[in-house]
Protein backbone atom coordinates (compact mmCIF):
# COMPACT_ATOMS: atom_id res chain seq x y z
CA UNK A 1 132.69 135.85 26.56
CA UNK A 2 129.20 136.71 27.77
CA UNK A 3 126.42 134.34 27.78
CA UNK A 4 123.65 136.99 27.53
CA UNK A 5 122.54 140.95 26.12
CA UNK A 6 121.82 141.29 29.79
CA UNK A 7 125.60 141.01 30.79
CA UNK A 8 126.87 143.90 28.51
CA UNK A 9 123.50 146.25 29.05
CA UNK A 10 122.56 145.93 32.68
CA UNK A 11 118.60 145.26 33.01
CA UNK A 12 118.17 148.90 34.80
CA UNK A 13 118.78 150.53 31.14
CA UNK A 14 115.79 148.18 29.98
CA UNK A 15 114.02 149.02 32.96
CA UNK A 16 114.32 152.63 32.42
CA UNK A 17 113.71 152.77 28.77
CA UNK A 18 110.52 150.97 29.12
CA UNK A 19 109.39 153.04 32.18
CA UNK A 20 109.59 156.09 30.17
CA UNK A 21 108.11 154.61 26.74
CA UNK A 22 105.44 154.00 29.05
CA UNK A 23 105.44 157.51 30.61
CA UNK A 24 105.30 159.09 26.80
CA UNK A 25 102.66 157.00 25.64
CA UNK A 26 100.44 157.67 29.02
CA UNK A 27 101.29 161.62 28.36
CA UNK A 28 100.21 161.48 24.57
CA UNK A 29 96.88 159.44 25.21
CA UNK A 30 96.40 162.11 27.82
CA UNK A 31 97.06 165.30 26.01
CA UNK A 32 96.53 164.59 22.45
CA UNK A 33 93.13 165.24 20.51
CA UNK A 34 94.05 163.53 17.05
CA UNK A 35 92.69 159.71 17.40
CA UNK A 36 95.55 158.43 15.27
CA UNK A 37 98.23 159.72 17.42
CA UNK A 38 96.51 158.18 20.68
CA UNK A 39 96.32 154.80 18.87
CA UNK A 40 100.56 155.44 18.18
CA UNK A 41 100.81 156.00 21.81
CA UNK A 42 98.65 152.87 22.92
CA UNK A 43 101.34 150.81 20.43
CA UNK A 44 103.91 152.87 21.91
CA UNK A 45 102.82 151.61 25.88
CA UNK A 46 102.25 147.89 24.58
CA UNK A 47 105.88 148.27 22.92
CA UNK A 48 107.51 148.97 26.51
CA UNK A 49 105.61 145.93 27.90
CA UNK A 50 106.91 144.22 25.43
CA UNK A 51 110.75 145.69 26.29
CA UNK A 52 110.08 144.52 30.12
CA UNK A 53 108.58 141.25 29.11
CA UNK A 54 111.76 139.84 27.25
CA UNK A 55 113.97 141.61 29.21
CA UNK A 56 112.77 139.57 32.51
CA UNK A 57 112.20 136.40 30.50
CA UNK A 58 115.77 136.66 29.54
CA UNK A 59 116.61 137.61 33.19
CA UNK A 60 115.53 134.68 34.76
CA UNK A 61 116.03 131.99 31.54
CA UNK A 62 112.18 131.36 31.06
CA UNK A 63 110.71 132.01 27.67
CA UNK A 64 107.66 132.35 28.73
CA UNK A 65 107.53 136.39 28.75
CA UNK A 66 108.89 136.24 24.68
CA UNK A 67 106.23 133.92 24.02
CA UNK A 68 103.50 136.20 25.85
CA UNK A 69 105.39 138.98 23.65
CA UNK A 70 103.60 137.15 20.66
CA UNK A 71 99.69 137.21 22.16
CA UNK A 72 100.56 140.73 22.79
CA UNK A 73 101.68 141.49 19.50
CA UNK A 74 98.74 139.53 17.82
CA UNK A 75 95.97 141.90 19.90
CA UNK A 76 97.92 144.65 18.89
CA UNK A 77 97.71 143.96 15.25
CA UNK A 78 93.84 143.73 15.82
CA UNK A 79 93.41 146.35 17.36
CA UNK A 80 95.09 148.49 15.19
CA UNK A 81 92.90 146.85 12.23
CA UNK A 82 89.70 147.61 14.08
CA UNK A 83 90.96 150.52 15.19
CA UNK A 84 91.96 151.98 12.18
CA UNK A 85 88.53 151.18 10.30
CA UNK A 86 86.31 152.39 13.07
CA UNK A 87 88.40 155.68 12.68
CA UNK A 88 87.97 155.67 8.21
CA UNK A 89 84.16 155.40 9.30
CA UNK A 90 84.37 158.03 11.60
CA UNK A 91 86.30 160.12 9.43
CA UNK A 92 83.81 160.00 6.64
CA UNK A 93 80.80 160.53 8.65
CA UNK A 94 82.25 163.50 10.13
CA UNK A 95 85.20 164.74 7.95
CA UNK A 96 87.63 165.17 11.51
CA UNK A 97 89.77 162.32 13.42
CA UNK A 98 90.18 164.77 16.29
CA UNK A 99 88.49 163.54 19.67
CA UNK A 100 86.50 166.66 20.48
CA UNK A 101 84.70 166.76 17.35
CA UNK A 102 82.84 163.57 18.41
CA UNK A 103 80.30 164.51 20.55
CA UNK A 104 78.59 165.02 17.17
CA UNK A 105 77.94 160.65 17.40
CA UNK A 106 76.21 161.20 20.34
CA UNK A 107 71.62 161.07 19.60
């Protein structure tokens, strides 16, 4: 009987899911001009920290990673509040959430 996840799925899989949650959320905030997709794609890069975090923490027996899983969650909540209302301003003041269209904020 296993004592862990980590002896049934190997900590490479975890390794390589994160690494390439990370990759697609780097590639969206790259490429992508609508502001509410980049903010998915920030979540989506603090999401495979998250996977890493917990996966090591379990690794090594040390809850410290889950528990910094929380903080990161918190700011991520926060941001996505402030976020989202700086965006409902924008929005309204310029009738587009898409990035290139903001260069009408500027004096």
């Amino acid at each position: 009987m296993s004592n862990s996840i980590l002896d049934v799925i190997h900590v490479n899989n975890y390794i390589i899911l994160a690494v390439m949650l990370f990759c697609i959320g780097i590639m969206g905030v790259l490429f992508r001009r609508n502001t509410i997709i980049i903010f998915m794609c920030i979540e989506l890069m603090l999401n495979a920290v998250n996977i890493l975090l917990v996966t090591f923490s379990t690794m090594h027996s040390d809850p410290a990673g889950q528990v910094m899983v929380f903080f990161i969650m918190a700011v991520a909540a926060a941001e996505v509040a402030v976020g989202l209302a700086i965006l409902v301003m924008v929005f309204r003041n310029i009738g587009s959430v898409d990035i290139g269209v903001l260069n009408k904020l500027k004096w």
